[in-house]
N, C-alpha and C. Protein backbone atom coordinates (compact mmCIF):
# COMPACT_ATOMS: atom_id res chain seq x y z
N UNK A 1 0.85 -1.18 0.00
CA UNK A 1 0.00 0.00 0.00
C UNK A 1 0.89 1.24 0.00
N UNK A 2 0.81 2.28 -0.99
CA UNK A 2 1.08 3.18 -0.93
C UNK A 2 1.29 4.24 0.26
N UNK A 3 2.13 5.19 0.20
CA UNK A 3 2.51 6.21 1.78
C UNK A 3 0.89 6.91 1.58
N UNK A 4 0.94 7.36 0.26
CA UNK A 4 -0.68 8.05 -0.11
C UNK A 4 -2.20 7.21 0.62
N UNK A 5 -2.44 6.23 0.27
CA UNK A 5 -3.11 5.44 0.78
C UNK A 5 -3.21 4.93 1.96
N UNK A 6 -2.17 5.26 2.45
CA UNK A 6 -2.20 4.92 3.80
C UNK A 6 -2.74 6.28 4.39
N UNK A 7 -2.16 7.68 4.08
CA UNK A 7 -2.87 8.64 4.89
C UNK A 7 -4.55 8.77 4.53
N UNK A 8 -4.88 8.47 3.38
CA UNK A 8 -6.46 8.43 2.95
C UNK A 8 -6.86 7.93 3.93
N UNK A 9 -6.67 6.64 4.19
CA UNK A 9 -7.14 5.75 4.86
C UNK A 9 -7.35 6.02 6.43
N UNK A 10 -6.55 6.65 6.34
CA UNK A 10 -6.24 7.26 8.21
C UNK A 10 -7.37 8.63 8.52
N UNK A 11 -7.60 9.49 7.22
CA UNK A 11 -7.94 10.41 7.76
C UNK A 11 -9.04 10.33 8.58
N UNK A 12 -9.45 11.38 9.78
CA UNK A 12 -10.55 11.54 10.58
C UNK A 12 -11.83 11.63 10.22
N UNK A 13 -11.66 12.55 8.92
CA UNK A 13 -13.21 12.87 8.50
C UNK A 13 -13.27 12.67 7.38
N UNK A 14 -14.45 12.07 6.73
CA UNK A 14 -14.99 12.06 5.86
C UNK A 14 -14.94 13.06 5.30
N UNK A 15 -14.24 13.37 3.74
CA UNK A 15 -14.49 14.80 3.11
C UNK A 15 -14.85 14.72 1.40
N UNK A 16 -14.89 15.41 1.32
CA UNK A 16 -16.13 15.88 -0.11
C UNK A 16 -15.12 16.51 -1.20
N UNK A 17 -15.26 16.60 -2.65
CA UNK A 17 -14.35 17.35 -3.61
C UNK A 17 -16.05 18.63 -4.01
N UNK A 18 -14.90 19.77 -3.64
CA UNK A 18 -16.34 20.81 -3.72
C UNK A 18 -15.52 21.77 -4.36
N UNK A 19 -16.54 22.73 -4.57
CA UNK A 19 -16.56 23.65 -5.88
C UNK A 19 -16.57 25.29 -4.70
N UNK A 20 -16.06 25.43 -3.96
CA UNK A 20 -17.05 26.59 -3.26
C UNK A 20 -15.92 28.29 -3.30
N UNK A 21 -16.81 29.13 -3.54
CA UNK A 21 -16.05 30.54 -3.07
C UNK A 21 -15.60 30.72 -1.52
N UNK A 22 -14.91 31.56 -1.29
CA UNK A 22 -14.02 31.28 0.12
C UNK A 22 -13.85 32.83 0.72
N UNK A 23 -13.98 32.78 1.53
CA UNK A 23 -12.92 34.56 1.87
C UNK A 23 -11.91 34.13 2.80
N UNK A 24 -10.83 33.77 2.67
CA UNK A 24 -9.54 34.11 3.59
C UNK A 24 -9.48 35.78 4.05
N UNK A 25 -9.26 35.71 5.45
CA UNK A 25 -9.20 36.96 6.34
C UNK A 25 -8.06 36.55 6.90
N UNK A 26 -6.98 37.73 6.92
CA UNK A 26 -5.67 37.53 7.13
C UNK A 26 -5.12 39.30 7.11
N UNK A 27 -4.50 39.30 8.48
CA UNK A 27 -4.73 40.42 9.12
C UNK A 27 -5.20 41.32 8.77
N UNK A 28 -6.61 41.28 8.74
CA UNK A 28 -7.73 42.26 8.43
C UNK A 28 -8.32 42.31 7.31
N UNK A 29 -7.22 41.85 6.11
CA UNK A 29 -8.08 41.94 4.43
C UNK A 29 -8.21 40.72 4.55
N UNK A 30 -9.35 41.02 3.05
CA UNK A 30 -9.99 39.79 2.68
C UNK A 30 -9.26 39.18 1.06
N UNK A 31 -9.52 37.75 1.18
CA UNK A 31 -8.54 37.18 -0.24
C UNK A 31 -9.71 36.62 -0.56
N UNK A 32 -10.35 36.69 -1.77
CA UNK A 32 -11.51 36.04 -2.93
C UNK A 32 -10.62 34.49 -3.12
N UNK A 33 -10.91 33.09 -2.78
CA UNK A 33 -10.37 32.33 -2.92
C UNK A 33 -11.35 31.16 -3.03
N UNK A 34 -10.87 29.64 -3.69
CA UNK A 34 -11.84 28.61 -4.16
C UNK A 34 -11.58 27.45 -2.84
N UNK A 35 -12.64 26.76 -2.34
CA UNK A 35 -12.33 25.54 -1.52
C UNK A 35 -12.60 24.16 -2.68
N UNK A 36 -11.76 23.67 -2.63
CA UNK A 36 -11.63 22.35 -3.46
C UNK A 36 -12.03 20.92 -2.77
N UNK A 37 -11.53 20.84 -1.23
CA UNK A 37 -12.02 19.73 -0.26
C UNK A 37 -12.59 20.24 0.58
N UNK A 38 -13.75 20.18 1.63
CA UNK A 38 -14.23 20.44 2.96
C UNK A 38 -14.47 18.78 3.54
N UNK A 39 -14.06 19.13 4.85
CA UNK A 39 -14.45 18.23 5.98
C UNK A 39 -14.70 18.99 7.12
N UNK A 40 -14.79 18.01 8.27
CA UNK A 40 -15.40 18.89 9.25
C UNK A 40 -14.21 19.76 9.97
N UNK A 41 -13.02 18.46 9.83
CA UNK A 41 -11.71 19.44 10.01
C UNK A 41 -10.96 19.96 9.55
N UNK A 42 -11.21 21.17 8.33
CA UNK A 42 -10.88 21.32 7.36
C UNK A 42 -11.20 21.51 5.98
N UNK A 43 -10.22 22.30 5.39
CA UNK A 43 -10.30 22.37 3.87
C UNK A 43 -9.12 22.46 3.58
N UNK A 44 -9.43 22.31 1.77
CA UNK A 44 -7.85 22.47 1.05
C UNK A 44 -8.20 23.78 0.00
N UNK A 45 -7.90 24.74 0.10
CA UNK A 45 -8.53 26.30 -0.57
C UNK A 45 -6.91 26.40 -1.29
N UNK A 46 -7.38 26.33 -2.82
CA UNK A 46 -7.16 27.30 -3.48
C UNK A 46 -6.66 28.90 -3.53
N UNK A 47 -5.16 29.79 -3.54
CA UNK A 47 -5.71 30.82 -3.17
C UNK A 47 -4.48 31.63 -3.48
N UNK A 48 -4.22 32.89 -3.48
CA UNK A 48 -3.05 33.43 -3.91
C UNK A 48 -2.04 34.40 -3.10
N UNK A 49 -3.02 33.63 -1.86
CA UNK A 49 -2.44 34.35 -0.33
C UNK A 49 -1.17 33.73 0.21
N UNK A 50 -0.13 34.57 0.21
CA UNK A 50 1.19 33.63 0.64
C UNK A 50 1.23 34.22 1.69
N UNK A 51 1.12 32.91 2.49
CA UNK A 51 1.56 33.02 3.91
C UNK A 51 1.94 31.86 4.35
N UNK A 52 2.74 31.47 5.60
CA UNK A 52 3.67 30.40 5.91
C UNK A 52 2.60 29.13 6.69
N UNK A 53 2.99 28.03 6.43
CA UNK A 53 2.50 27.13 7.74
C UNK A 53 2.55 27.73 9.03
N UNK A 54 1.33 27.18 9.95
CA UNK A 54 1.13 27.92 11.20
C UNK A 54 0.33 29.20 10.83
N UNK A 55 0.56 30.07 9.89
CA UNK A 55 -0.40 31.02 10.36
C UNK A 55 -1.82 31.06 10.41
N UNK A 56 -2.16 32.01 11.08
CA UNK A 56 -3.99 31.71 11.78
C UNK A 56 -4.56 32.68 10.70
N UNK A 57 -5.73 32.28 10.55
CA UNK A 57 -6.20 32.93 9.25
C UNK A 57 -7.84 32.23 9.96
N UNK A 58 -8.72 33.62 9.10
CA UNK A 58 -10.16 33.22 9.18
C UNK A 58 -10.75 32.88 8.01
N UNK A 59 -11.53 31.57 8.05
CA UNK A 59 -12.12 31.38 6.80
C UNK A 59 -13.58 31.46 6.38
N UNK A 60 -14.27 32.29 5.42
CA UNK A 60 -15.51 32.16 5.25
C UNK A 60 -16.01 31.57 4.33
N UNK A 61 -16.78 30.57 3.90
CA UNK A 61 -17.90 30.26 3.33
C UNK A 61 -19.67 30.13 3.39
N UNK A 62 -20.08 29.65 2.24
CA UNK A 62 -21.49 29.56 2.47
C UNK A 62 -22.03 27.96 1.89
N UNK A 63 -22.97 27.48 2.38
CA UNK A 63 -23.24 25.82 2.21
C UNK A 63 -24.41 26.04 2.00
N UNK A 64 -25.40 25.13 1.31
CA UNK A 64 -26.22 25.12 0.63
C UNK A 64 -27.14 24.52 2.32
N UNK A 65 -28.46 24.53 1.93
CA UNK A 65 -29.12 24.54 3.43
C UNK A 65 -28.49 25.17 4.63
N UNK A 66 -27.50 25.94 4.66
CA UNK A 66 -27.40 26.68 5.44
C UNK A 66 -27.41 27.97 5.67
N UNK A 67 -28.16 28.70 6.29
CA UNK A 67 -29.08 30.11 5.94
C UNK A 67 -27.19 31.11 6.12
N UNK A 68 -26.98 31.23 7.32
CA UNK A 68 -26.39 32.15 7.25
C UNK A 68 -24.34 31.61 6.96
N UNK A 69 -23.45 32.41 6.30
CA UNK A 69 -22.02 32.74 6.45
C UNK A 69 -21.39 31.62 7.16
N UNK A 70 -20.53 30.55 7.25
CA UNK A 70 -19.93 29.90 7.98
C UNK A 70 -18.44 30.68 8.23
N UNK A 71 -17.90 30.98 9.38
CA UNK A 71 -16.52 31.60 9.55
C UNK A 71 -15.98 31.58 10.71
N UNK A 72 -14.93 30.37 10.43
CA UNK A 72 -13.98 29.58 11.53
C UNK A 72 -12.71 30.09 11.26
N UNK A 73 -12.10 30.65 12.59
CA UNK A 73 -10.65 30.38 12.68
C UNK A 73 -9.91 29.24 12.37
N UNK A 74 -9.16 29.16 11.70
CA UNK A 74 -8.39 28.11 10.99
C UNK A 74 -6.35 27.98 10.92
N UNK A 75 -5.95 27.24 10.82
CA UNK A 75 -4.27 27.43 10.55
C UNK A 75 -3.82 26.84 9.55
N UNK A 76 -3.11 26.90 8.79
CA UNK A 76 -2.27 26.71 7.66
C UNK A 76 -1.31 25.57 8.30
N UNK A 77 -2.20 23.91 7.60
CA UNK A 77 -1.23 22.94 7.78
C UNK A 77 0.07 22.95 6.82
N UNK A 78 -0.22 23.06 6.08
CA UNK A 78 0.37 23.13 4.91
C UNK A 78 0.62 24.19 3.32
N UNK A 79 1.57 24.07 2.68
CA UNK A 79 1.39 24.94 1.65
C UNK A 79 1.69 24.58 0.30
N UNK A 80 1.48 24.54 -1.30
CA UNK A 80 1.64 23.69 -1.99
C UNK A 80 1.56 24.73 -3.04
N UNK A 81 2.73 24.66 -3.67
CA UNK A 81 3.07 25.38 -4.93
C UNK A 81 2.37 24.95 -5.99
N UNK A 82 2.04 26.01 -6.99
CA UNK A 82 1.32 26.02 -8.05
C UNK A 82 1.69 24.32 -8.67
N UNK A 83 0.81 24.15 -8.86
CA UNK A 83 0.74 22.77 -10.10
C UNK A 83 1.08 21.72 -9.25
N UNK A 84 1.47 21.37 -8.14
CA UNK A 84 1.73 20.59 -7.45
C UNK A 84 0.47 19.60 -6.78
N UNK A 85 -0.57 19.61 -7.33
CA UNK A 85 -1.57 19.36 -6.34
C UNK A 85 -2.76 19.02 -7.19
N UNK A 86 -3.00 17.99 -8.09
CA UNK A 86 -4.48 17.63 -9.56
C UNK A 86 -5.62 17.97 -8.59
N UNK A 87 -5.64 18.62 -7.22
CA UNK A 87 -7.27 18.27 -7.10
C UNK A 87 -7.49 19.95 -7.19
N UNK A 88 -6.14 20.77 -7.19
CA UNK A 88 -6.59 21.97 -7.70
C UNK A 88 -6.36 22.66 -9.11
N UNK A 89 -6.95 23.76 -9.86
CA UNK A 89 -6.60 24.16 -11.11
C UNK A 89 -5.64 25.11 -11.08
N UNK A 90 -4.25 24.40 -10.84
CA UNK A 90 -3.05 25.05 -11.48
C UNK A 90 -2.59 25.89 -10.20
N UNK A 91 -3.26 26.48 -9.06
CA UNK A 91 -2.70 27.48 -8.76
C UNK A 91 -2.19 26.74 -7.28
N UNK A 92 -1.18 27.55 -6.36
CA UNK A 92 -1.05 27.24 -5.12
C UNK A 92 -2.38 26.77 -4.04
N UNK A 93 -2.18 25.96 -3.11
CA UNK A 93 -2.90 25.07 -2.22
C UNK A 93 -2.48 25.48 -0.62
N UNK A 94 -3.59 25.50 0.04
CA UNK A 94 -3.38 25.67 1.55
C UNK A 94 -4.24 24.64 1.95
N UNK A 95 -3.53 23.60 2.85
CA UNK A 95 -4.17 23.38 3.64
C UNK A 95 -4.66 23.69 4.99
N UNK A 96 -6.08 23.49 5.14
CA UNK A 96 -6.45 24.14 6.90
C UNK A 96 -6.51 23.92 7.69
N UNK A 97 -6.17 23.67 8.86
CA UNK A 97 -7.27 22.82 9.97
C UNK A 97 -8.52 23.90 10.67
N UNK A 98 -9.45 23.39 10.77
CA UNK A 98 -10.03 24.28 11.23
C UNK A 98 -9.68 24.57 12.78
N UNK A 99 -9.67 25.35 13.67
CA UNK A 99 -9.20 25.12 15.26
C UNK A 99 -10.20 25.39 15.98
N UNK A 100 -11.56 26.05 15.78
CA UNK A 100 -13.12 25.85 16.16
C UNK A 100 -14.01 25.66 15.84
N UNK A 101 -14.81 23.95 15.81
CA UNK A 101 -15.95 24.31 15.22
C UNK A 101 -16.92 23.84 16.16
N UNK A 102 -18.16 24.48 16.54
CA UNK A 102 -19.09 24.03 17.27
C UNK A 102 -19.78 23.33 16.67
N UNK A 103 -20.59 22.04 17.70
CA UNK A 103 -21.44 21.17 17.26
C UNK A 103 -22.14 21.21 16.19
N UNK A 104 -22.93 22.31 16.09
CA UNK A 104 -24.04 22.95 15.31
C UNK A 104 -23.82 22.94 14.08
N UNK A 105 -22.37 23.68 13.71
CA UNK A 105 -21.50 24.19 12.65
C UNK A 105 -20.85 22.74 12.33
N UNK A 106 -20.02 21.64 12.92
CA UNK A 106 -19.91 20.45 12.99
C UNK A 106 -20.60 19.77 12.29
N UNK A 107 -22.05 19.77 12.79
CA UNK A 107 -22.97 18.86 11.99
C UNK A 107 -23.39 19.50 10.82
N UNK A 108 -23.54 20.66 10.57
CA UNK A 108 -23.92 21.23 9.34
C UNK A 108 -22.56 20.63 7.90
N UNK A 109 -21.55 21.09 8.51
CA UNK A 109 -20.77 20.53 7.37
C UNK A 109 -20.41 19.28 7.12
N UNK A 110 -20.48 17.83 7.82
CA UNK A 110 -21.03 16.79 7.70
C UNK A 110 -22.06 16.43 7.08
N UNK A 111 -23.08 17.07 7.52
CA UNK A 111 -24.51 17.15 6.65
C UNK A 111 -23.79 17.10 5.28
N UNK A 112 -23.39 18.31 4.51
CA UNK A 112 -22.99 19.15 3.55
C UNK A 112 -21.91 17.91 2.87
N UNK A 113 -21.13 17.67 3.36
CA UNK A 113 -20.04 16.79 3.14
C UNK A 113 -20.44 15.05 2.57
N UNK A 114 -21.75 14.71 3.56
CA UNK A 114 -22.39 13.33 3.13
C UNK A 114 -23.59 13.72 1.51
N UNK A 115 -24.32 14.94 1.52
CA UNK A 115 -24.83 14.86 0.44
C UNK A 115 -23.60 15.15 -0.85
N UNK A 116 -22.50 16.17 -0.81
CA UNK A 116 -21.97 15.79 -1.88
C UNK A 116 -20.97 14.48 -2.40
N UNK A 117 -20.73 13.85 -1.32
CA UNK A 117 -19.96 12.72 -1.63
C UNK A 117 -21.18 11.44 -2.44
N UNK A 118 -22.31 11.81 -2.41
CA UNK A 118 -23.41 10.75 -3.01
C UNK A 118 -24.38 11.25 -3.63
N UNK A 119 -24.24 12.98 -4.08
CA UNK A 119 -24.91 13.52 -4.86
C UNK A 119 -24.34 15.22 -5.81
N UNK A 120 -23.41 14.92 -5.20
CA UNK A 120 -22.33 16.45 -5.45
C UNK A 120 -21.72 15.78 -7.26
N UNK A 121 -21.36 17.00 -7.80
CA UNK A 121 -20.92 17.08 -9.32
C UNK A 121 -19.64 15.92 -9.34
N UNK A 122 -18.86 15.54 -8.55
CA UNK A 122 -17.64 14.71 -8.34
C UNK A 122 -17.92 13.35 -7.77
N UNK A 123 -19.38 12.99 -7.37
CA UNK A 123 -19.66 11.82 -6.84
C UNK A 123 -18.95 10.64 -7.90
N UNK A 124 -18.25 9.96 -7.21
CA UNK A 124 -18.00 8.57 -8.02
C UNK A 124 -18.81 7.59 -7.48
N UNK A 125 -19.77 7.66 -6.74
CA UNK A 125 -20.75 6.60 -6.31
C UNK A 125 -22.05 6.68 -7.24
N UNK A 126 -22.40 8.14 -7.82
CA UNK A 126 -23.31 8.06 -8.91
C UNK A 126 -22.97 7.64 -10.26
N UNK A 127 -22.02 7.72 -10.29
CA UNK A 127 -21.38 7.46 -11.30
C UNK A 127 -20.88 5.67 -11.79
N UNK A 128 -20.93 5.13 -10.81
CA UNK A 128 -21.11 3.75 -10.18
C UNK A 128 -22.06 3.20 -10.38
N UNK A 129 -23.03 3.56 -10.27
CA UNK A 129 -24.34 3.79 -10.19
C UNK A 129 -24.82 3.34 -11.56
N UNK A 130 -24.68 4.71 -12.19
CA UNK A 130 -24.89 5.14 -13.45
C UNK A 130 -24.52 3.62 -14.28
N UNK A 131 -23.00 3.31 -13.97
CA UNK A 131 -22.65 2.14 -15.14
C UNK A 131 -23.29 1.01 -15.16
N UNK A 132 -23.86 0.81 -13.73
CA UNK A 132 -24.22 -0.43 -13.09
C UNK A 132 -25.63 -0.21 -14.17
N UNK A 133 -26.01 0.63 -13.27
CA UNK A 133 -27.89 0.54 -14.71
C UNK A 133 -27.45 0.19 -15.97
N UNK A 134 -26.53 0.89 -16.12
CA UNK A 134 -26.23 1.19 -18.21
C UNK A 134 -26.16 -0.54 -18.41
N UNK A 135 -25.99 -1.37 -17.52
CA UNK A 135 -24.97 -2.97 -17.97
C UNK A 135 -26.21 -3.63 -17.80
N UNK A 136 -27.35 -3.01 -16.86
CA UNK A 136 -28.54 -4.31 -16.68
C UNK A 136 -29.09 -4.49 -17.87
């Protein structure tokens, strides 16, 4: 088994390949940026904000059934130079952890996270699906 496969395998949360607009807040301005993965601990955003691992940064989005703004303090696990990374388009990669999320906010993006993994534009389970009918 692959070093790759082995961390898949390990991770904590269940996460989703998503399409979403972002606002990184980073001392005080705001960066227009794309989220590519969400989980509950975390995302992997797209973005053209250089800043180092460790730094604290606020992140905003918005989720579908959810009325208002989601916006968690977060830190920079990681950082990933342009092109380095197929699940984004071309540009540099941050990864996040999130460092608060309440229950509420918790279950909402779980929620969010289980419908696109079995109904989101990237599902490979519909798609599964799909071939399985096409063969009956």
């Amino acid at each position: 088994m692959s070093e790759k496969s082995k961390n898949f395998r390990l991770r904590r949360h269940k996460r989703a390949a998503v399409r979403l607009p972002v606002m990184l807040i980073h001392q005080g301005k705001a960066h227009d940026s794309t989220m590519h993965e969400l989980s509950r601990g975390g995302a992997l955003v797209e973005s053209t904000l250089e800043v180092p691992v460790g730094t604290a940064l606020h992140l905003g989005f918005k989720i579908e059934r959810v009325p208002d703004v989601i916006e968690l303090p977060v830190r920079v696990l990681y950082v990933q130079g342009p092109g380095e990374d197929p699940r984004l388009d071309g540009g540099k990669g941050l990864g996040l952890k999130f460092e608060e999320v309440d229950i509420q906010t918790a279950a909402r993006i779980d929620t969010y996270v289980k419908d696109q993994r079995f109904f989101g534009p990237y599902s490979t389970l519909v798609e599964e699906f799909r071939k399985t009918r096409e063969r009956k």
